[in-house]
Protein backbone atom coordinates (compact mmCIF):
# COMPACT_ATOMS: atom_id res chain seq x y z
CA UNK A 1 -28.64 -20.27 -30.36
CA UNK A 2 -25.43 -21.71 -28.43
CA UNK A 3 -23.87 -19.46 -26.02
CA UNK A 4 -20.61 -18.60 -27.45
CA UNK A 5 -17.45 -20.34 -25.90
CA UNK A 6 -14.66 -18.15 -24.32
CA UNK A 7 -12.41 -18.82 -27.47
CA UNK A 8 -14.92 -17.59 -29.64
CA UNK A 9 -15.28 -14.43 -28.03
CA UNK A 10 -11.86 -14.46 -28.43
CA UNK A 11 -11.69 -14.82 -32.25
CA UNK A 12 -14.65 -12.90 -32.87
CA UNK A 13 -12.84 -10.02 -30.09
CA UNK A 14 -9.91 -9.58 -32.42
CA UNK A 15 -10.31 -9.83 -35.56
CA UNK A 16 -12.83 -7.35 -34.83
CA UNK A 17 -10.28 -4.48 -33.28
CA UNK A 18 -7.81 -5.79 -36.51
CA UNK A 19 -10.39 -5.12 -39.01
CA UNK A 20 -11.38 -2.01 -37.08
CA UNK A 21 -8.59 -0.46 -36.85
CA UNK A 22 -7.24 -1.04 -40.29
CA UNK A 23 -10.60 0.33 -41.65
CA UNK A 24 -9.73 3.67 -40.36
CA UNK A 25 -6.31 2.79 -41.77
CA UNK A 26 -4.81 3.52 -38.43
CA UNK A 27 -1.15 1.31 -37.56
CA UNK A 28 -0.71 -0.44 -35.04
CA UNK A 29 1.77 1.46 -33.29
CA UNK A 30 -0.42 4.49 -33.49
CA UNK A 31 -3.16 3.17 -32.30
CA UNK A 32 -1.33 1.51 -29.49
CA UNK A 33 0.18 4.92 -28.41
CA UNK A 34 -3.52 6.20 -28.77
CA UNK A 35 -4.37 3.25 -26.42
CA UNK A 36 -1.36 3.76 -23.80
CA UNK A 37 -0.10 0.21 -24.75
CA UNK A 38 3.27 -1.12 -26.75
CA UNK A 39 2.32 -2.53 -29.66
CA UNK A 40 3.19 -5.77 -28.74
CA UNK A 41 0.25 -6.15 -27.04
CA UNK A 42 -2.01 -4.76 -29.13
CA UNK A 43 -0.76 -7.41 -31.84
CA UNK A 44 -1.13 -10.09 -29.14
CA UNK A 45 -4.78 -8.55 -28.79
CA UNK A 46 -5.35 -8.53 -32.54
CA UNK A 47 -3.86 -11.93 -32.34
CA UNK A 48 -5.89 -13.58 -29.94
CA UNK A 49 -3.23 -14.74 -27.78
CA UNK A 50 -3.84 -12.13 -24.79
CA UNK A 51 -7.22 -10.42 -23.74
CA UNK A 52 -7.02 -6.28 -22.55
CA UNK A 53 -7.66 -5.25 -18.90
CA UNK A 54 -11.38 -3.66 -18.64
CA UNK A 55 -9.42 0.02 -18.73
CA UNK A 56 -8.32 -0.92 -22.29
CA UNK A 57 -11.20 -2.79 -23.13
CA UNK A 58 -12.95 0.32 -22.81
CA UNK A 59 -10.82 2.71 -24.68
CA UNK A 60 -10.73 0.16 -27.06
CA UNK A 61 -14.70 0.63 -27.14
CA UNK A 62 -14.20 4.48 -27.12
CA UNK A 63 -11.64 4.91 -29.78
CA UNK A 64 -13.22 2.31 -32.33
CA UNK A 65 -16.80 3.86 -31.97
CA UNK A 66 -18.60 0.34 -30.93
CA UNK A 67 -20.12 -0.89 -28.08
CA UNK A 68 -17.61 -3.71 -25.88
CA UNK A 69 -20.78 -5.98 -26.53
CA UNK A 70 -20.38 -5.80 -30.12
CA UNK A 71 -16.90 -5.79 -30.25
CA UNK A 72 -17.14 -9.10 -28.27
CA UNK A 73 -20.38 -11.00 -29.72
CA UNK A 74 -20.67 -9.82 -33.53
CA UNK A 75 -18.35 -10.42 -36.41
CA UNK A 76 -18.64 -6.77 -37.59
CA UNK A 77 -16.64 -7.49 -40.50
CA UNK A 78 -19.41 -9.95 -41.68
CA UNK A 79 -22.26 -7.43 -40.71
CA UNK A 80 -20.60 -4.49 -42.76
CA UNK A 81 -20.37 -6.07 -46.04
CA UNK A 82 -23.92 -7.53 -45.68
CA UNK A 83 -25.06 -3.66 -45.61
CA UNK A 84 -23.07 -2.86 -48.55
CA UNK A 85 -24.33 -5.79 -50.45
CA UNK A 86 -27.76 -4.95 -49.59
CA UNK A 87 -27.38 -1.29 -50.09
CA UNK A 88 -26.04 -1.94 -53.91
C-alpha cells in the first residue's frame, strides 16, 4: 500500500472531524468554543484549507474520542457504516 500524500491526510483529516462532530450533533460554534478556537477555523479545519497546531490536534483527539492516528489515516465515516452493514 502507497504511503498517503500530505493532501490526503488532509481530506481524510477533515472530513473526519466534520462527520465526527456532526455525529454527536454538536455545531460548529460549540464545538469550537469547546476547542478554544473561532469557528472560522474550525470550518477552515473541516474544510481542508488550514491544518490545527498539535495543542488542538490533540483536543481534537480528546473531545472526538479517537486516536490523532485515526483521525489522520482512516476514513472513519467509511469504517462505521461497514460495521453497521455487517452487523444487520
Amino acid at each position: 500500500m502507497d504511503k498517503p500524500t500530505k493532501e490526503d491526510v488532509y481530506l481524510i483529516f477533515s472530513s473526519n472531524i466534520s462527520y465526527l462532530r456532526e455525529k454527536h450533533g454538536i455545531t460548529q460554534e460549540a464545538f469550537a468554543h469547546q476547542l478554544g478556537i473561532s469557528r472560522e477555523n474550525l470550518a477552515s479545519y473541516e474544510e481542508g484549507r488550514a491544518t490545527p497546531h498539535l495543542p488542538v490536534l490533540v483536543s481534537i483527539s480528546n473531545k472526538l474520542d479517537y486516536g490523532i492516528d485515526c483521525l489522520l489515516t482512516i476514513n472513519i465515516r467509511d469504517i462505521e457504516e461497514v460495521t453497521l452493514f455487517t452487523q444487520k
